[in-house]
N, C-alpha and C. Protein backbone atom coordinates (compact mmCIF):
# COMPACT_ATOMS: atom_id res chain seq x y z
N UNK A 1 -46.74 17.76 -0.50
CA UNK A 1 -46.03 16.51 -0.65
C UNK A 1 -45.37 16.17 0.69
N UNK A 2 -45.40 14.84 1.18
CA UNK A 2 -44.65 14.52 2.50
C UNK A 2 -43.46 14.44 2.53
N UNK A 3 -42.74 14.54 3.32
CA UNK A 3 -41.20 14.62 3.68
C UNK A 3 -40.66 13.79 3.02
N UNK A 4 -41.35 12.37 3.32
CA UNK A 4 -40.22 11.37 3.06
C UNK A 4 -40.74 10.62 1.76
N UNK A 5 -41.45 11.26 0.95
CA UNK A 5 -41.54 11.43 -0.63
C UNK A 5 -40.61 12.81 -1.19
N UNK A 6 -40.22 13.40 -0.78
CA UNK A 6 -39.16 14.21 -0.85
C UNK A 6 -37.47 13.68 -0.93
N UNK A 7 -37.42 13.06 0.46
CA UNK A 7 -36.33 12.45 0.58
C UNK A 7 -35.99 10.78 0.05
N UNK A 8 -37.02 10.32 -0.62
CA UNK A 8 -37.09 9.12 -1.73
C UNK A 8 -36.61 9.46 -2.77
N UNK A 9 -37.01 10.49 -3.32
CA UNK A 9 -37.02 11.50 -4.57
C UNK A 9 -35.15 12.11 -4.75
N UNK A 10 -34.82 12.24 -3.74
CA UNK A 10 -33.52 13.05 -3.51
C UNK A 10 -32.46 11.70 -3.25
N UNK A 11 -33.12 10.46 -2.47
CA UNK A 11 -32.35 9.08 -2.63
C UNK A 11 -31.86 8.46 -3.89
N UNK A 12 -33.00 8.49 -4.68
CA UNK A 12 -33.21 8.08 -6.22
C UNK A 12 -32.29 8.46 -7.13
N UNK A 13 -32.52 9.82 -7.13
CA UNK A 13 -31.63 11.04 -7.60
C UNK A 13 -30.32 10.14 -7.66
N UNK A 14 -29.89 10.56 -6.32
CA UNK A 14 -28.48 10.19 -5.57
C UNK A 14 -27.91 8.86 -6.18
N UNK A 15 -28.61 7.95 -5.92
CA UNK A 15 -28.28 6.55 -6.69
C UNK A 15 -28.23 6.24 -7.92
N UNK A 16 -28.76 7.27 -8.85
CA UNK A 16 -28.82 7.15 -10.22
C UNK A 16 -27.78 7.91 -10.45
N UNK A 17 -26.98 9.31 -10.10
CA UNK A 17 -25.88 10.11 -10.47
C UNK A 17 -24.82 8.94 -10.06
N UNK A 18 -24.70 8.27 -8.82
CA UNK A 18 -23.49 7.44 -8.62
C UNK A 18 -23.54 6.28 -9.67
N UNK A 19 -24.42 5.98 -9.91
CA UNK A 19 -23.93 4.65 -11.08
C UNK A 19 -23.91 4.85 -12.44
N UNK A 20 -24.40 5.95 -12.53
CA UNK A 20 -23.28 6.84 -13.71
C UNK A 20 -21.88 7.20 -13.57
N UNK A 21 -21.52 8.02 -12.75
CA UNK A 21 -20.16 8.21 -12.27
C UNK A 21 -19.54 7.38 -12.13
N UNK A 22 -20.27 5.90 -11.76
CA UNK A 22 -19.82 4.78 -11.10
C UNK A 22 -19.31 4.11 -12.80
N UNK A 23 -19.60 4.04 -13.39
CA UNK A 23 -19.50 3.34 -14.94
C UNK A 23 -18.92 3.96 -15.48
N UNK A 24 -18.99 5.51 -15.48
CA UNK A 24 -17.69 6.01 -15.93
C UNK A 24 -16.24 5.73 -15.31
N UNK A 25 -16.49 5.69 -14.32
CA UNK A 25 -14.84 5.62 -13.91
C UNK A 25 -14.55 4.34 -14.21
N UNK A 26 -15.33 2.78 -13.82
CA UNK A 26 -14.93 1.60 -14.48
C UNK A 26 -14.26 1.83 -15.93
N UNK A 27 -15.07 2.39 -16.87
CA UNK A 27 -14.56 2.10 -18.40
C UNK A 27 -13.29 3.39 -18.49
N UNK A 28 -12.93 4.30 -17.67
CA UNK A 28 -11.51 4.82 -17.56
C UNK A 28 -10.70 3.98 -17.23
N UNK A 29 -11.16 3.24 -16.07
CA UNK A 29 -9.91 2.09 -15.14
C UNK A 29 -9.62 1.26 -16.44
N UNK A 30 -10.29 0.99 -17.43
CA UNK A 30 -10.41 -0.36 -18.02
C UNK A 30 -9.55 0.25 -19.32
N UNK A 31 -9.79 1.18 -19.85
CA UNK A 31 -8.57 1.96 -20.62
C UNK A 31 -7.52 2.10 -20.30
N UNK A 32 -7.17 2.51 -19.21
CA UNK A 32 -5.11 2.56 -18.18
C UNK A 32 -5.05 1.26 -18.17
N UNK A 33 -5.75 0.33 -17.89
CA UNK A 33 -5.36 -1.05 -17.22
C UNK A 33 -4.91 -1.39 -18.60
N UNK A 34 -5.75 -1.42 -19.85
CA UNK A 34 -4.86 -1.57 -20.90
C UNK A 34 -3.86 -1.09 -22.00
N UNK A 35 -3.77 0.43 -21.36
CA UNK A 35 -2.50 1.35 -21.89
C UNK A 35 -0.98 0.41 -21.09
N UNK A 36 -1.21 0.19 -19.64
CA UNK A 36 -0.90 -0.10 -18.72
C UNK A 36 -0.27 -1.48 -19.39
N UNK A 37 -0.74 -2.57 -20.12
CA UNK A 37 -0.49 -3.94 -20.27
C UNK A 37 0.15 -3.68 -21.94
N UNK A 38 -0.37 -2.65 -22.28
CA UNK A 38 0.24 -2.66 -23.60
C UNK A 38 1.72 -2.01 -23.51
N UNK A 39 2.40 -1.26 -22.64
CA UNK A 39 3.75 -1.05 -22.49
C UNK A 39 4.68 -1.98 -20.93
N UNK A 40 4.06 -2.89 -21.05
CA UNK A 40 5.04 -3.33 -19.97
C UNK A 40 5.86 -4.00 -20.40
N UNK A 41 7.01 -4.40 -19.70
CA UNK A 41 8.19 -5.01 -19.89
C UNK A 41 8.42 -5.55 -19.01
N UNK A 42 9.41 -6.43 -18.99
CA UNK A 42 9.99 -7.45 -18.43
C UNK A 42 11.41 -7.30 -17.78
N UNK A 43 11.68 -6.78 -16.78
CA UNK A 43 13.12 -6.11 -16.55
C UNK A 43 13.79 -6.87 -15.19
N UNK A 44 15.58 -7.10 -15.19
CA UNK A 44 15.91 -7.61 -13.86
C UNK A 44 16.10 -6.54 -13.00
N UNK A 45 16.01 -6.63 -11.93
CA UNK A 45 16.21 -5.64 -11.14
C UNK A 45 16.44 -5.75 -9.12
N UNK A 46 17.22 -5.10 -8.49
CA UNK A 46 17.50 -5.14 -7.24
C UNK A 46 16.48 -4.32 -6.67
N UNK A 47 15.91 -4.65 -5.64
CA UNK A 47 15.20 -4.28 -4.59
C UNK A 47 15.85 -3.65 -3.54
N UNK A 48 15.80 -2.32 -3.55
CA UNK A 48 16.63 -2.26 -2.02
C UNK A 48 15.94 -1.56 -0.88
N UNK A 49 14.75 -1.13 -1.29
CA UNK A 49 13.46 -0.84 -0.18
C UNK A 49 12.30 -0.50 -0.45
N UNK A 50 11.40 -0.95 0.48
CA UNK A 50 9.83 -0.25 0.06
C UNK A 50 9.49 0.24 1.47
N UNK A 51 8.55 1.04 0.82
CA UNK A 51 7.88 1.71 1.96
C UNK A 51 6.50 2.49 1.41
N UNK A 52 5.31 3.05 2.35
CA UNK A 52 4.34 3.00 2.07
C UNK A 52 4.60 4.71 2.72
N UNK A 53 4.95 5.86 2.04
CA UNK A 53 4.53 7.14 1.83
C UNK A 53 4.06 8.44 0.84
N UNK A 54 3.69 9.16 1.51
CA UNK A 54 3.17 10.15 0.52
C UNK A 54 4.23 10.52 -0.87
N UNK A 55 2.78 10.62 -1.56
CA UNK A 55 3.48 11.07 -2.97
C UNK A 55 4.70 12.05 -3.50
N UNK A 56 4.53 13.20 -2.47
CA UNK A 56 5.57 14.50 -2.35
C UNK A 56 6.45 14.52 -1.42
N UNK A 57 6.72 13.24 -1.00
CA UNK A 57 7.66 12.90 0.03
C UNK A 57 8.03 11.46 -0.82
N UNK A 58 7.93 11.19 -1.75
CA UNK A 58 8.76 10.24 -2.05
C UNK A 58 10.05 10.11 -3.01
N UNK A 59 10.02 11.25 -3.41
CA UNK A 59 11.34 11.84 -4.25
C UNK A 59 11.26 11.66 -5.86
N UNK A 60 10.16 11.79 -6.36
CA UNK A 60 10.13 12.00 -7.73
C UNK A 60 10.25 13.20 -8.11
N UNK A 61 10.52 13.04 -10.10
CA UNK A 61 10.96 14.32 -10.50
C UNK A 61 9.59 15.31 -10.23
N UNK A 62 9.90 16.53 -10.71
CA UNK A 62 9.26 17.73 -11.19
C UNK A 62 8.10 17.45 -12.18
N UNK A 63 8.43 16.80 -13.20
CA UNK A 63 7.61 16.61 -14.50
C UNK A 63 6.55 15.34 -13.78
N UNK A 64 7.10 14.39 -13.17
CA UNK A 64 6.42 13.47 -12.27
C UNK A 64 5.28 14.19 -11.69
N UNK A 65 5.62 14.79 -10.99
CA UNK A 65 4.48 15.56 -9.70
C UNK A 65 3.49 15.98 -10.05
N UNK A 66 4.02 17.04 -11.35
CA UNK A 66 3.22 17.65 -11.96
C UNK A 66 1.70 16.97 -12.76
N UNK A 67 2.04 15.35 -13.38
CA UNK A 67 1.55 15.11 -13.60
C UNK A 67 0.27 14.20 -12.84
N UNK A 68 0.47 14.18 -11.39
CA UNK A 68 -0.31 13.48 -10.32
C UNK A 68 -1.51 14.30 -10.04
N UNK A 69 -2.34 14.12 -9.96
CA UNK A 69 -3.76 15.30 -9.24
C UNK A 69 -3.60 15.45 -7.82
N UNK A 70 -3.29 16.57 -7.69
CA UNK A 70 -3.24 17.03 -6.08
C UNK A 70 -3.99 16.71 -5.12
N UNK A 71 -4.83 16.06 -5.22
CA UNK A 71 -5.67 15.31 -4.02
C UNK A 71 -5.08 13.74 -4.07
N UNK A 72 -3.87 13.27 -4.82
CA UNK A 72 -2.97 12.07 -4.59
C UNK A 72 -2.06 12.23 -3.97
N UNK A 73 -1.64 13.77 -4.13
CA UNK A 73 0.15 14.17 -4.00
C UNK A 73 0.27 13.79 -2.46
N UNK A 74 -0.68 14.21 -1.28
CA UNK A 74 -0.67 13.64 -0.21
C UNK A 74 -1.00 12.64 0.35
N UNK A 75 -1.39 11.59 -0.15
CA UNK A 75 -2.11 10.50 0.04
C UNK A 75 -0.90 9.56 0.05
N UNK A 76 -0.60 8.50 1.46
CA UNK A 76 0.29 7.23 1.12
C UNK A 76 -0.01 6.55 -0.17
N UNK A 77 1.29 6.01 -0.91
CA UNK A 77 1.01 5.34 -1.85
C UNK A 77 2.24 4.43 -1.62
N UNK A 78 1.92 2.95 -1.91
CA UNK A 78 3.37 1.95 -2.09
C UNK A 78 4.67 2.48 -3.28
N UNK A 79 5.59 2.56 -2.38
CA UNK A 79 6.84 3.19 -3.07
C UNK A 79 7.92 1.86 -2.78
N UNK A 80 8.50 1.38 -4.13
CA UNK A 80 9.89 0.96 -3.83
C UNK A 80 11.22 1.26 -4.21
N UNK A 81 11.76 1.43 -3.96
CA UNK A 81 13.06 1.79 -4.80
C UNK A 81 14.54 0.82 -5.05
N UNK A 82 14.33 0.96 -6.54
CA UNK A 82 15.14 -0.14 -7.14
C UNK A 82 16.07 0.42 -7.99
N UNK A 83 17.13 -0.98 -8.27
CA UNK A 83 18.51 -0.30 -8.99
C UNK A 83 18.11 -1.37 -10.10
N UNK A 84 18.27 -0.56 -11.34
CA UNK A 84 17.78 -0.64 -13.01
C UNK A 84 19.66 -0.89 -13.10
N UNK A 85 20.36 -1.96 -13.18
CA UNK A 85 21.34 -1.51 -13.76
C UNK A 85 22.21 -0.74 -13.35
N UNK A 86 22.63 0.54 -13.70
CA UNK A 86 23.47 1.48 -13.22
C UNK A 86 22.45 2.49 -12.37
N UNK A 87 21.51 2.41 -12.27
CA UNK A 87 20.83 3.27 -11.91
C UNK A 87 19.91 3.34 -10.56
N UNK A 88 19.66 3.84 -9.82
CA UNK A 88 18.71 4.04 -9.10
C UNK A 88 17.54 4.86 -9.27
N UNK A 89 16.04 4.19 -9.23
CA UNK A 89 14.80 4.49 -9.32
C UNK A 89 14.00 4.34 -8.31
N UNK A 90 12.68 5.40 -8.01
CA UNK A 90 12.15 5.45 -7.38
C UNK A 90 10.62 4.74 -8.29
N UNK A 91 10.24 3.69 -7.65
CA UNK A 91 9.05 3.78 -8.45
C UNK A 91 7.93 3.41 -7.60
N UNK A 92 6.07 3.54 -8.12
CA UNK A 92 5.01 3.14 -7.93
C UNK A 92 4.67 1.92 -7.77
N UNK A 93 4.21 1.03 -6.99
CA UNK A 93 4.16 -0.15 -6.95
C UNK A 93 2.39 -0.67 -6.97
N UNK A 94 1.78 -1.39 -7.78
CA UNK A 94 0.67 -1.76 -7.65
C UNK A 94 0.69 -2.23 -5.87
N UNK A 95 -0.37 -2.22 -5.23
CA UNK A 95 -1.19 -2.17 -3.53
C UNK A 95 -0.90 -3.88 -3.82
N UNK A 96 -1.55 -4.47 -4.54
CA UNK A 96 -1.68 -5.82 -4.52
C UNK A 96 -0.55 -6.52 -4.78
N UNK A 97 1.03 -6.21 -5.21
CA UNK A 97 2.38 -6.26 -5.89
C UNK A 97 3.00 -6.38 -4.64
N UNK A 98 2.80 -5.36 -3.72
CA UNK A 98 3.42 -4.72 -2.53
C UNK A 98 3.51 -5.60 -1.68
N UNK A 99 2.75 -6.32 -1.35
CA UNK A 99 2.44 -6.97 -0.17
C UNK A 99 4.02 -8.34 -1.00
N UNK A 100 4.04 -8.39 -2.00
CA UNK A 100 5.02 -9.82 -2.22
C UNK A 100 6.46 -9.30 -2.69
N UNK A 101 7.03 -7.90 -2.89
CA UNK A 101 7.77 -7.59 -3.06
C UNK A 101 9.12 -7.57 -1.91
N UNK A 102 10.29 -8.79 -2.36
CA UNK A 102 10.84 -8.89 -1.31
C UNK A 102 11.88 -7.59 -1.17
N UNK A 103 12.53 -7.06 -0.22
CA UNK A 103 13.51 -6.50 0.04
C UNK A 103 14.96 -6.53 -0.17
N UNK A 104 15.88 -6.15 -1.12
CA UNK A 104 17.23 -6.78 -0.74
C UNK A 104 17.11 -7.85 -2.00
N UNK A 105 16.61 -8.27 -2.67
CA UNK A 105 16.49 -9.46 -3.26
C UNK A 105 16.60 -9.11 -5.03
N UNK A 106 16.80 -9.33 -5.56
CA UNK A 106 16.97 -9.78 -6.79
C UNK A 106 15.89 -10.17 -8.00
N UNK A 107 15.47 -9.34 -8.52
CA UNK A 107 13.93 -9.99 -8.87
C UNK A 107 13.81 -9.90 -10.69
N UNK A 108 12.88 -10.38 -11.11
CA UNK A 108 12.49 -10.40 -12.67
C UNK A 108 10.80 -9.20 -12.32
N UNK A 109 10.75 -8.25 -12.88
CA UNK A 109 9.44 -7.99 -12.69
C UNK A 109 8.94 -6.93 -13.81
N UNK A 110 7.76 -7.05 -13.73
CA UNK A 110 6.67 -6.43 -15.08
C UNK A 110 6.85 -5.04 -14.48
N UNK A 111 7.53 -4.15 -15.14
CA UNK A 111 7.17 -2.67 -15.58
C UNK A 111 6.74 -2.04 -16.01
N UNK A 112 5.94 -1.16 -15.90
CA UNK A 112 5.74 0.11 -17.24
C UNK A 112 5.66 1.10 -16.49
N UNK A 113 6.17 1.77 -17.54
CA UNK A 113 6.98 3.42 -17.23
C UNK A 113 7.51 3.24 -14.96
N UNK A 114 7.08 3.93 -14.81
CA UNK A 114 7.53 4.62 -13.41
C UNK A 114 6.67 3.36 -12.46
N UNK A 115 5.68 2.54 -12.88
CA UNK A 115 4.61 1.49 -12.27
C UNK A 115 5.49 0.07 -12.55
N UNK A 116 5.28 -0.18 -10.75
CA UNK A 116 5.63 -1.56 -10.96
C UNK A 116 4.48 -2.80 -10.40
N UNK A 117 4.81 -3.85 -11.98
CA UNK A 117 3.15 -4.27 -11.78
C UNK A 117 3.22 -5.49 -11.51
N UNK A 118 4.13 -6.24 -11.04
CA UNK A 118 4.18 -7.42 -11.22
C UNK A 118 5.50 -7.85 -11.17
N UNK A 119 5.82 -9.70 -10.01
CA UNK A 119 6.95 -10.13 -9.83
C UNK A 119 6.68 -11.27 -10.58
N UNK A 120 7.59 -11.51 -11.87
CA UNK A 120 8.01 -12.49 -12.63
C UNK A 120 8.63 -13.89 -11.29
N UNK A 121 10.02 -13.58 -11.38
CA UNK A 121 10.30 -14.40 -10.57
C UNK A 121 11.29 -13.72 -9.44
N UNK A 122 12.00 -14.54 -8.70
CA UNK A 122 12.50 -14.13 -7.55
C UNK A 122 14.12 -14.91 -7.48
N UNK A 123 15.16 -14.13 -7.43
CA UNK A 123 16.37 -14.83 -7.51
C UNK A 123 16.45 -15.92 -6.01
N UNK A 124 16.65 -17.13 -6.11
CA UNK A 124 17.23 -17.63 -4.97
C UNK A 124 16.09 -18.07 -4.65
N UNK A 125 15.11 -18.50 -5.00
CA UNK A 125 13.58 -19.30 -4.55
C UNK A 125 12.60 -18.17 -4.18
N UNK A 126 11.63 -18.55 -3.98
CA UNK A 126 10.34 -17.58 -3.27
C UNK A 126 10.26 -17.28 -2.22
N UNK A 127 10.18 -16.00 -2.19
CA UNK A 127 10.09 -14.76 -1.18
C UNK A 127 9.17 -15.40 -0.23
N UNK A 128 8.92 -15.09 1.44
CA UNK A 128 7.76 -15.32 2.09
C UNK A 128 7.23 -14.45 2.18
N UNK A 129 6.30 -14.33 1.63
CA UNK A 129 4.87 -13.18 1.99
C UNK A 129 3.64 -13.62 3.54
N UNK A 130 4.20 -12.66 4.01
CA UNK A 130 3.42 -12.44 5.25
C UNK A 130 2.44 -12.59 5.22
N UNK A 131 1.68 -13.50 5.87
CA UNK A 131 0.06 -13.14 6.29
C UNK A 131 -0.53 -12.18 7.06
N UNK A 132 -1.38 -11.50 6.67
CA UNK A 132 -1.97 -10.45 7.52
C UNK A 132 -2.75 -11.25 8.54
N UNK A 133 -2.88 -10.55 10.08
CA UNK A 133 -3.49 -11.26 10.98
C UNK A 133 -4.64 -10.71 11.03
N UNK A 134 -5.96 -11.33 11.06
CA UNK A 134 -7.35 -11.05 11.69
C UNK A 134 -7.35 -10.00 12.76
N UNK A 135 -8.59 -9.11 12.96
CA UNK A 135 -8.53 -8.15 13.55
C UNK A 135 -8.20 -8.96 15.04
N UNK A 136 -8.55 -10.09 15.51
CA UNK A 136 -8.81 -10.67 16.43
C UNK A 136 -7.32 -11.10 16.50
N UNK A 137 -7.15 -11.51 15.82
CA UNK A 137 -5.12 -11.90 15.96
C UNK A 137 -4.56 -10.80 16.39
N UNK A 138 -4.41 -9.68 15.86
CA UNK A 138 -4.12 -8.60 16.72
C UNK A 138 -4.32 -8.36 17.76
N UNK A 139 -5.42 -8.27 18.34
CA UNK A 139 -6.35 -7.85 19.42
C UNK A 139 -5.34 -8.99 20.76
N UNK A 140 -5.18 -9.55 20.13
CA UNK A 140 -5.02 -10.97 21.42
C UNK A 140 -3.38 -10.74 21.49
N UNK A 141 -2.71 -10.59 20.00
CA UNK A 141 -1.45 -10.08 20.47
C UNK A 141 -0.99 -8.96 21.42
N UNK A 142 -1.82 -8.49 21.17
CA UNK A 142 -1.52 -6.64 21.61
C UNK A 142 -1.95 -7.10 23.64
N UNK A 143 -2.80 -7.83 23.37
CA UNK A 143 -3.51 -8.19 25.08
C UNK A 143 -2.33 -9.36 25.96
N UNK A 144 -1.80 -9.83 24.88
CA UNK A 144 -0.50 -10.55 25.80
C UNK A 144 0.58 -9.43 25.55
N UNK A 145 1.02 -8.64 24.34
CA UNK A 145 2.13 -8.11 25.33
C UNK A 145 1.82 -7.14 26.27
N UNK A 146 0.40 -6.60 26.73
CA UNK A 146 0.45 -5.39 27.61
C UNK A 146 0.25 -6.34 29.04
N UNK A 147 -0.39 -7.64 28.89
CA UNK A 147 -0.24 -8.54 30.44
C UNK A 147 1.40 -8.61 30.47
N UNK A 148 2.41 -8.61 29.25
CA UNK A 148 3.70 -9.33 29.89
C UNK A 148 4.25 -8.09 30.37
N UNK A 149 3.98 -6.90 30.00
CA UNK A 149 4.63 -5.71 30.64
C UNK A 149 3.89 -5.22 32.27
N UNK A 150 2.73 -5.09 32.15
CA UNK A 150 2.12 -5.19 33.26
C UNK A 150 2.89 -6.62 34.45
N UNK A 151 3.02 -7.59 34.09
CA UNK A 151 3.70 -8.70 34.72
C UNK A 151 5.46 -7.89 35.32
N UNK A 152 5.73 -7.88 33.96
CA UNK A 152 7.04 -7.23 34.27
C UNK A 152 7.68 -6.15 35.14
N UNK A 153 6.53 -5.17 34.98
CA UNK A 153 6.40 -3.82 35.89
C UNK A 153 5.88 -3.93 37.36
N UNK A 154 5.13 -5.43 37.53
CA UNK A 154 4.93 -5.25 39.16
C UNK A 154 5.91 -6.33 39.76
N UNK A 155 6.96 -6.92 39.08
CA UNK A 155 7.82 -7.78 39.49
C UNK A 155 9.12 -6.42 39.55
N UNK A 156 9.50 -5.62 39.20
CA UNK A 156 10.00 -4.79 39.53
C UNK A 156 9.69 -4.01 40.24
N UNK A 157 9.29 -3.16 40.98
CA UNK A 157 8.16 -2.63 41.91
C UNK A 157 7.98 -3.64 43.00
N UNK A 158 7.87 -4.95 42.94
CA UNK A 158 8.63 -6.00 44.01
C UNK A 158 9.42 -6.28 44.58
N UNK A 159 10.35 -5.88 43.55
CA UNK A 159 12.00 -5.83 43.39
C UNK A 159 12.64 -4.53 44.20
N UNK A 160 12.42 -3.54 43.70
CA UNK A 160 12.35 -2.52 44.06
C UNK A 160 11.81 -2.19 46.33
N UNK A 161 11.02 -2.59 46.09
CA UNK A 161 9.92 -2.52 48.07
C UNK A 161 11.15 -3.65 48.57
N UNK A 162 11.41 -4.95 48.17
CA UNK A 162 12.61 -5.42 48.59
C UNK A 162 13.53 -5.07 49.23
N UNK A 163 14.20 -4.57 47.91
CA UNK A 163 15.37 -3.98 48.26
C UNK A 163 15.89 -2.65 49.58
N UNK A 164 14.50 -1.75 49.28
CA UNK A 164 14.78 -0.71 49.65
C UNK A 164 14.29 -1.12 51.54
N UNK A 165 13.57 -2.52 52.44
CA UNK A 165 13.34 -2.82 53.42
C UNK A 165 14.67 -3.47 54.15
């Protein structure tokens, strides 16, 4: 048999185990997503920071941790931490939530358990959510400030041969 009837054979394979695996994990996602919608709530709550770090560095309980799979526990995940009332909480923030969650602010938002899934509303009008810049928006930022430092550094160094003649 030729090689690359071998390695067709072993492609095939390959593509048929992933879209099994692949369909299983959809119809799991699709079970949490609605365990997930069937306990949420509606709660007010203060914002007083987010940040995007690892799981075992973000200060949850014991019983918490335990229940995460260790190939998450190190992995960044969106963390904010909010005051419930009398209380201060650390919680999970949906990736797509994150990006509109203001800081400091006052908010109405969809909970369940330790997951926060959603901003109802926002005390004091709507938050501005940042636009992310194109790789190319970057690129061009990053290329003017290293010309304005480069600029800056041989006008000193000018400054500098000056002085010292």
């Amino acid at each position: 048999m030729p090689v690359w009837a071998i390695v067709l054979i072993v492609l095939a394979a390959a593509t048929v185990v992933l879209v099994i695996v692949g369909n299983r994990l959809r119809k799991k996602q699709a079970v949490q997503q609605d365990q997930i919608e069937a306990a949420k709530q509606v709660v007010s709550m203060l914002i007083i920071d987010k940040k995007k770090m690892k799981f075992r560095d973000a200060g949850f309980q014991q019983s918490v941790m335990d229940q995460v799979p260790k190939y998450l526990r190190g992995r960044k995940m969106p963390v904010v931490k909010v005051k419930i009332g009398p209380r201060i909480m650390t919680m999970l923030c949906d990736p797509d939530v994150y990006d509109t969650v203001p800081v400091k602010a006052q908010v109405k938002a969809e909970i369940s358990g330790i997951y926060l899934t959603g901003i109802k509303s926002i005390r004091g009008g709507k938050a501005e959510i940042p636009k992310k810049k194109s790789l190319s928006g970057r690129l061009s930022a990053s290329l003017k400030k290293a010309e304005k430092t480069v600029r800056d550094q041989s006008k000193d160094t000018a400054d500098t041969k000056k002085k010292t003649k």
